[in-house]
Protein backbone atom coordinates (compact mmCIF):
# COMPACT_ATOMS: atom_id res chain seq x y z
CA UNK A 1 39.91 -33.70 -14.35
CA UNK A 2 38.73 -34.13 -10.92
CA UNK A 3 41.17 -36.10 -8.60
CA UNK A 4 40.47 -39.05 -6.92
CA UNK A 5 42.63 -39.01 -3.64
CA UNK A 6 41.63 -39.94 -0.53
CA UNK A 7 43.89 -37.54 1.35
CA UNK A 8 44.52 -38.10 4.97
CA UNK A 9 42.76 -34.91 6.62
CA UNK A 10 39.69 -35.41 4.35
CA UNK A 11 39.27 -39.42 5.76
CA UNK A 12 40.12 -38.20 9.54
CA UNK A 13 37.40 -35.38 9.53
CA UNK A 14 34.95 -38.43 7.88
CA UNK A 15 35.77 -40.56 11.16
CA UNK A 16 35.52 -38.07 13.49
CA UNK A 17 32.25 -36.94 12.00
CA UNK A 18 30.88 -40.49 12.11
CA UNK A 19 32.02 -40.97 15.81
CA UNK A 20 31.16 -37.83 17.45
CA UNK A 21 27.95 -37.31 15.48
CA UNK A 22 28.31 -34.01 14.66
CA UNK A 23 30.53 -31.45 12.46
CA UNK A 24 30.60 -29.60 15.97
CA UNK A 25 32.12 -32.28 17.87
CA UNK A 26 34.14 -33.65 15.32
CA UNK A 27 35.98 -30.27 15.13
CA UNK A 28 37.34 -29.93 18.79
CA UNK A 29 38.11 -33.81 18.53
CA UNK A 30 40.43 -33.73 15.27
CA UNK A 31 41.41 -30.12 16.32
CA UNK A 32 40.16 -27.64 13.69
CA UNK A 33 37.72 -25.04 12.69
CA UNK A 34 33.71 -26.31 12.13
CA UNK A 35 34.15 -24.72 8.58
CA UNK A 36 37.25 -26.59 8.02
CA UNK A 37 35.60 -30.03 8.81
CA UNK A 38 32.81 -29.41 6.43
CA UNK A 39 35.29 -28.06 3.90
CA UNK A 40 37.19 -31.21 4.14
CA UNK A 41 33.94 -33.08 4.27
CA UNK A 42 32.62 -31.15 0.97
CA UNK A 43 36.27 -32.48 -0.84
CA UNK A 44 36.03 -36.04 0.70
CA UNK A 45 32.46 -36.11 -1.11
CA UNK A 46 33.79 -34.51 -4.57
CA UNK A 47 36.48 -37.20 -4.30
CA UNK A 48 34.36 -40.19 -4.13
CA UNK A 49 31.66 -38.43 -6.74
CA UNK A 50 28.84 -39.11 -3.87
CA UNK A 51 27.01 -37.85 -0.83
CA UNK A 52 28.42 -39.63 2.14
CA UNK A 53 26.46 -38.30 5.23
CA UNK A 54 22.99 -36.97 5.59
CA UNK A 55 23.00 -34.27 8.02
CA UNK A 56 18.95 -33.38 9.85
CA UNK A 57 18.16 -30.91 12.74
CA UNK A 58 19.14 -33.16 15.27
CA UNK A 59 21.01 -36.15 13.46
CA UNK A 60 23.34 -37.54 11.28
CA UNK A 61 23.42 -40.97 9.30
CA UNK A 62 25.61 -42.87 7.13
CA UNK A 63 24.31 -43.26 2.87
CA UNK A 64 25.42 -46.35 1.52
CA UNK A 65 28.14 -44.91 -0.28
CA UNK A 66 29.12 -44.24 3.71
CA UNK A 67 28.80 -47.45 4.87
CA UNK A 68 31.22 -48.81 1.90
CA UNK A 69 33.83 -45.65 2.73
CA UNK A 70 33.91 -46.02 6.63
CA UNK A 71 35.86 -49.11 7.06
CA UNK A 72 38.36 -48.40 4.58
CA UNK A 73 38.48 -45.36 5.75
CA UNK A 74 39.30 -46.67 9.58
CA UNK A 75 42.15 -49.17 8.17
CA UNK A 76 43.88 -46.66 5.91
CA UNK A 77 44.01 -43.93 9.58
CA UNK A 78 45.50 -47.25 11.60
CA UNK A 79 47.49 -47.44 8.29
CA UNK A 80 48.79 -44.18 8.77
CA UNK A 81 49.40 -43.88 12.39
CA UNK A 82 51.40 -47.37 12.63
CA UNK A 83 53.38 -45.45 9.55
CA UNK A 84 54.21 -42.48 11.20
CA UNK A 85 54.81 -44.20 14.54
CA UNK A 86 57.76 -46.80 12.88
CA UNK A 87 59.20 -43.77 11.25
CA UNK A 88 59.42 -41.57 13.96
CA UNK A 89 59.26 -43.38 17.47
CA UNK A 90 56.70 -43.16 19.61
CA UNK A 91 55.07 -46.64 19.24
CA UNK A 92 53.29 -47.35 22.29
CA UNK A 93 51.72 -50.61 23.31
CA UNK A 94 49.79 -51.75 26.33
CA UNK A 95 46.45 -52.38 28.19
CA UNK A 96 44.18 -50.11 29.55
CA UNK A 97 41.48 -50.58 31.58
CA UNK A 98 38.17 -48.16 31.47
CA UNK A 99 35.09 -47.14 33.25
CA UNK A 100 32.04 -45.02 31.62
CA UNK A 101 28.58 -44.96 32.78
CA UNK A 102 26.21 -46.41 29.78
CA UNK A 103 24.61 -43.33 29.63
CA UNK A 104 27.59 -41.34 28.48
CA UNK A 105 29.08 -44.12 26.44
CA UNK A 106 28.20 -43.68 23.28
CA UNK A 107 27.90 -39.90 23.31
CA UNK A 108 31.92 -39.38 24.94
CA UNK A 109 32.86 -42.99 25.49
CA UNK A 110 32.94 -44.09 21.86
CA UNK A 111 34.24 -40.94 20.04
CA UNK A 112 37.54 -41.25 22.36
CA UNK A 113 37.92 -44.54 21.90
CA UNK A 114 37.72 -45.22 18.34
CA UNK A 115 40.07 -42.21 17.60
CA UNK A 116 42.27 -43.14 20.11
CA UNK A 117 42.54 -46.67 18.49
CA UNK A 118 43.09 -45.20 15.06
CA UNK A 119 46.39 -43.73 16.58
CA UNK A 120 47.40 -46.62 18.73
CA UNK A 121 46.10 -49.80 17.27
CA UNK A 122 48.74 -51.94 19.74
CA UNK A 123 47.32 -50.69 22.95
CA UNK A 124 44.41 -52.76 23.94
CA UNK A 125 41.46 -51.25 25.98
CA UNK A 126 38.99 -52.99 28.08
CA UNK A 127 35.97 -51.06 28.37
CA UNK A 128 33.41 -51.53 32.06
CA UNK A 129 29.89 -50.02 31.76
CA UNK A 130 28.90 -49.54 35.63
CA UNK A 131 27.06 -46.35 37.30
CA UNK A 132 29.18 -43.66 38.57
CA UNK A 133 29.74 -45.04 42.35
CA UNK A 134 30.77 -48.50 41.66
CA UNK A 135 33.61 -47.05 39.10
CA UNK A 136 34.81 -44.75 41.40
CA UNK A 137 35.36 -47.31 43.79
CA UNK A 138 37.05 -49.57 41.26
CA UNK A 139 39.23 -47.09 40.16
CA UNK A 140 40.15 -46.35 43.93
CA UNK A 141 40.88 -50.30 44.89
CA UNK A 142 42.93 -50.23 42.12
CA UNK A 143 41.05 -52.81 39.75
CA UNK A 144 40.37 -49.74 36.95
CA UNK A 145 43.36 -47.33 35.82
CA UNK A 146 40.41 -45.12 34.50
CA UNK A 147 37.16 -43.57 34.71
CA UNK A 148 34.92 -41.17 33.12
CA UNK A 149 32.27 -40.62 36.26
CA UNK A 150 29.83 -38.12 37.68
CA UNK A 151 31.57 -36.51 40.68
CA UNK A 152 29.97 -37.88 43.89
CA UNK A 153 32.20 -34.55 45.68
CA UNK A 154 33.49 -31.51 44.67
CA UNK A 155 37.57 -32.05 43.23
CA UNK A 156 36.76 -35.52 42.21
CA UNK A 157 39.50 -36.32 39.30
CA UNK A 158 40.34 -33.94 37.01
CA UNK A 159 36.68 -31.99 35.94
CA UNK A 160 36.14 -32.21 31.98
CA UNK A 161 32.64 -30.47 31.71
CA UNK A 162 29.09 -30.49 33.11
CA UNK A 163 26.44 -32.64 31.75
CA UNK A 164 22.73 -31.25 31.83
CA UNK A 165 20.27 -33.02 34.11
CA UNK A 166 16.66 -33.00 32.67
CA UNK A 167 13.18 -34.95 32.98
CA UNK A 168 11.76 -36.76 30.12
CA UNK A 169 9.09 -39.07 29.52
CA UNK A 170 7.14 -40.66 26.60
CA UNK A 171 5.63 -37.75 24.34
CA UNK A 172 2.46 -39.98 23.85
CA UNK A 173 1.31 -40.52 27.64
CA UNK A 174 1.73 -37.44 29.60
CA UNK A 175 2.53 -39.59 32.70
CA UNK A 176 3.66 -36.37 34.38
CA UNK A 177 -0.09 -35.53 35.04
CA UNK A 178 -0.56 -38.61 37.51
CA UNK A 179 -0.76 -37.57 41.14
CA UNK A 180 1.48 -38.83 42.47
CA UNK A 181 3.71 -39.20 39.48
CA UNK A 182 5.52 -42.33 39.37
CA UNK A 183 9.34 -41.52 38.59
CA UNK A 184 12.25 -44.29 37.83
CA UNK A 185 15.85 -44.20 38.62
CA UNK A 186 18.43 -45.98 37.52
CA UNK A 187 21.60 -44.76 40.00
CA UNK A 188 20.22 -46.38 42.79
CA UNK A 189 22.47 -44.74 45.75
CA UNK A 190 24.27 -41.34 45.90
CA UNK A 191 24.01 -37.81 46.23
CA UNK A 192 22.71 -37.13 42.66
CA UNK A 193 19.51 -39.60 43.63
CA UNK A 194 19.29 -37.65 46.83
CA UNK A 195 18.97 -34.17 45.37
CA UNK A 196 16.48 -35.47 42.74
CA UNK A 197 13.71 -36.69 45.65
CA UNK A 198 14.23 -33.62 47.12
CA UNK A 199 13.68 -31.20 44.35
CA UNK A 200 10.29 -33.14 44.64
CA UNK A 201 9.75 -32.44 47.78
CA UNK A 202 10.76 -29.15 47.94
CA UNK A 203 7.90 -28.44 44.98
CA UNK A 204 5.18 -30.50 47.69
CA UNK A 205 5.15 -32.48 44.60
CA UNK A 206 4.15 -35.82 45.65
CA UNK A 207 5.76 -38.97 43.64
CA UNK A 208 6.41 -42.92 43.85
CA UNK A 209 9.56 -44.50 42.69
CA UNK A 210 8.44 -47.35 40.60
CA UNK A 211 11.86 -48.29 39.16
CA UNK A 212 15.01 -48.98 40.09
CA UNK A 213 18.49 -50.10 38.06
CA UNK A 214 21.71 -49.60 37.24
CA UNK A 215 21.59 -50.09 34.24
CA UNK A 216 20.28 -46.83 32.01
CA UNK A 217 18.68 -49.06 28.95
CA UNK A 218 15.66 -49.97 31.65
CA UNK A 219 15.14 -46.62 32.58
CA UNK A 220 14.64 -45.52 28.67
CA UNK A 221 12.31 -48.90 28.26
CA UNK A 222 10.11 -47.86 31.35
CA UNK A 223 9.39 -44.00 30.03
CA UNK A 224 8.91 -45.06 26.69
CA UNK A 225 5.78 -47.24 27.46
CA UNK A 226 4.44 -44.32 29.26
CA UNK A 227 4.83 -45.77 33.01
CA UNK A 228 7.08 -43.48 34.66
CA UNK A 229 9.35 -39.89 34.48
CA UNK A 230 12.57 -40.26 34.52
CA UNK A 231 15.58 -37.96 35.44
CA UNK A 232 18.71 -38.29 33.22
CA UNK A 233 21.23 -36.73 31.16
CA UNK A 234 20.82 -35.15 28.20
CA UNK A 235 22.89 -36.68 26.50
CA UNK A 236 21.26 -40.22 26.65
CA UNK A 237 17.25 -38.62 25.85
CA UNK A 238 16.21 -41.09 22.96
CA UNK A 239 14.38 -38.68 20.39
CA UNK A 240 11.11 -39.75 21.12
CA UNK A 241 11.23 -38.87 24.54
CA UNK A 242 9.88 -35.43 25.23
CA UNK A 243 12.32 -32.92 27.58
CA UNK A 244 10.35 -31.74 30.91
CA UNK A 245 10.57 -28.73 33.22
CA UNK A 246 8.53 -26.13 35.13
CA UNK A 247 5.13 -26.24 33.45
CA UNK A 248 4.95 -29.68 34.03
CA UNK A 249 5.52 -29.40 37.64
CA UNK A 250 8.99 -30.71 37.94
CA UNK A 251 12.03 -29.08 39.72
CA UNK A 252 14.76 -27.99 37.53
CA UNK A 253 17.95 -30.22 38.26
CA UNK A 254 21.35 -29.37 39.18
CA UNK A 255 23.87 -30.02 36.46
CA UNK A 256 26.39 -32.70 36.91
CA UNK A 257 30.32 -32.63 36.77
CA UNK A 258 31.85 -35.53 34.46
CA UNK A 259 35.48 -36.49 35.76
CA UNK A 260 38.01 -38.38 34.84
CA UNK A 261 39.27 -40.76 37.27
CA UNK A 262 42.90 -42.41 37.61
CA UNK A 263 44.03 -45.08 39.59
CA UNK A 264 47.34 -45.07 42.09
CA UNK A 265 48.38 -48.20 40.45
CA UNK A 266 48.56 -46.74 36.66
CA UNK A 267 51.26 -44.43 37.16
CA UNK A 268 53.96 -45.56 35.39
CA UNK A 269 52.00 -47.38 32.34
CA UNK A 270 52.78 -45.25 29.33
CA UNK A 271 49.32 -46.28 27.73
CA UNK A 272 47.32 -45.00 30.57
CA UNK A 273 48.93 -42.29 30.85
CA UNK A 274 48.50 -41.51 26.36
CA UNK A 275 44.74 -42.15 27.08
CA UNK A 276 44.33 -40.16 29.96
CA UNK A 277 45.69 -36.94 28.57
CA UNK A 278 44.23 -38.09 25.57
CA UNK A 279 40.40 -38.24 27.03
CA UNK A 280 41.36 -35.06 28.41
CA UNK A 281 42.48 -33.36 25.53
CA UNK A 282 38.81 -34.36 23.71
CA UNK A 283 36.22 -34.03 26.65
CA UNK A 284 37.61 -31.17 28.40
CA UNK A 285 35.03 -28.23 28.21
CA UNK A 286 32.95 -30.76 25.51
């Protein structure tokens, strides 16, 4: 007779699958083999008697059955880690304030923070979605303890890994043939902004900036009706924006170097300091 458990290990690699959004990620976050995730993945499924995730090229998305298991699933981990933390010491409470561009949020952002939560329900965590430049100058006035950034210099923070810089636009429009080509960018100051307009240049490839914004969700709305190219990471390329390069007469772009930032002021908070090491710990080489 089959069991019915729910062990422990099977319902962590679930989460982490869920919040990384992939059996890849989900294995350097929870700290095992790929082939162990999907083994414990595979059980989790012949527990329940039904298919939980449906994995495609390129995706992943919750069945119904999913849906149902994921919240339980997120109670029973808090369950767990307020268990283990009353048995054994180590309870750790607090507030933590942190910074993360909107265009790495949901691909690093959110992983960390949900499994970070899972272990330490009590600490509570104020998330700030700002480009790069204004957190790093929170974080140095002392108003953020963290923040995951693009370096504006070289030995910014402590470096976690580089982040691809590509051109996309709408698949549909081919707005890259327009002479000049109209381009939008949402970090409006900084080196990174700098380096793009002069890849341009440096190509005698002659443009227009018709957008500007901070905010990344803009950006995506302005290449998806077709009215500009935009340069971003590739992390935050919705799928039915097509990747650009060379043959369509566009520079190739430096990658960038994701940091994570700590303020002066944070030193001796012992939940700053569990995140910290803890964003570390995930991100690092990601």
């Amino acid at each position: 007779m089959q069991s019915k458990d729910l062990q422990i290990d099977w319902l962590q690699a679930f989460v982490a699958i869920v919040d990384s959004g992939s059996v890849t990620a989900a294995a350097r976050q929870i700290h095992r083999s790929q082939s162990a995730v999907s083994m414990q993945l595979k059980k989790l499924e012949t527990s329940v008697g039904r298919q939980l995730l449906v994995r495609g090229p390129h995706s992943l998305s919750l069945t119904p059955a999913g849906y149902d298991l994921l919240t339980h699933a997120r109670r029973l981990l808090e369950y767990h880690a307020a268990t283990l933390a009353a048995l054994h010491g180590g309870h750790l409470s607090g507030r933590v304030s942190f910074g993360v561009s909107d265009d790495y949020a949901r691909r690093y952002a959110m992983p960390v923070l949900g499994s970070f939560a899972a272990r330490h329900s009590e600490v509570e965590i104020t998330v700030v979605c700002e480009q790069s430049t204004s957190l790093i100058a929170k974080v140095e006035r002392g108003q953020l303890d963290l923040a995951l950034v693009c370096r504006d210099r070289p030995h910014r923070g402590t470096f976690l890994f580089k982040e691809p810089l590509v051109w996309a636009a709408s698949r549909d429009h081919q707005v890259w043939l327009k002479d000049p080509v109209p381009i939008a960018l949402h970090e409006v100051g900084g080196r990174i902004r700098t380096e793009i307009l002069n890849g341009l240049s440096s190509r005698q490839r002659n443009y227009r900036v018709v957008y500007n914004s901070p905010n990344i969700a803009g950006q995506l709305t302005v290449a998806s009706a077709g009215l500009a190219v935009i340069a971003i990471t590739r992390c935050a390329v919705d799928p039915e924006l097509e990747i650009l390069g060379d043959e369509h007469g566009l520079p190739p772009l430096q990658d960038i170097e994701m940091a994570i930032l700590r303020s002066e002021e944070s030193g001796h908070s012992r939940a700053v300091s569990a995140f910290y090491s803890f964003v570390i710990d995930v991100l690092r080489d990601s």
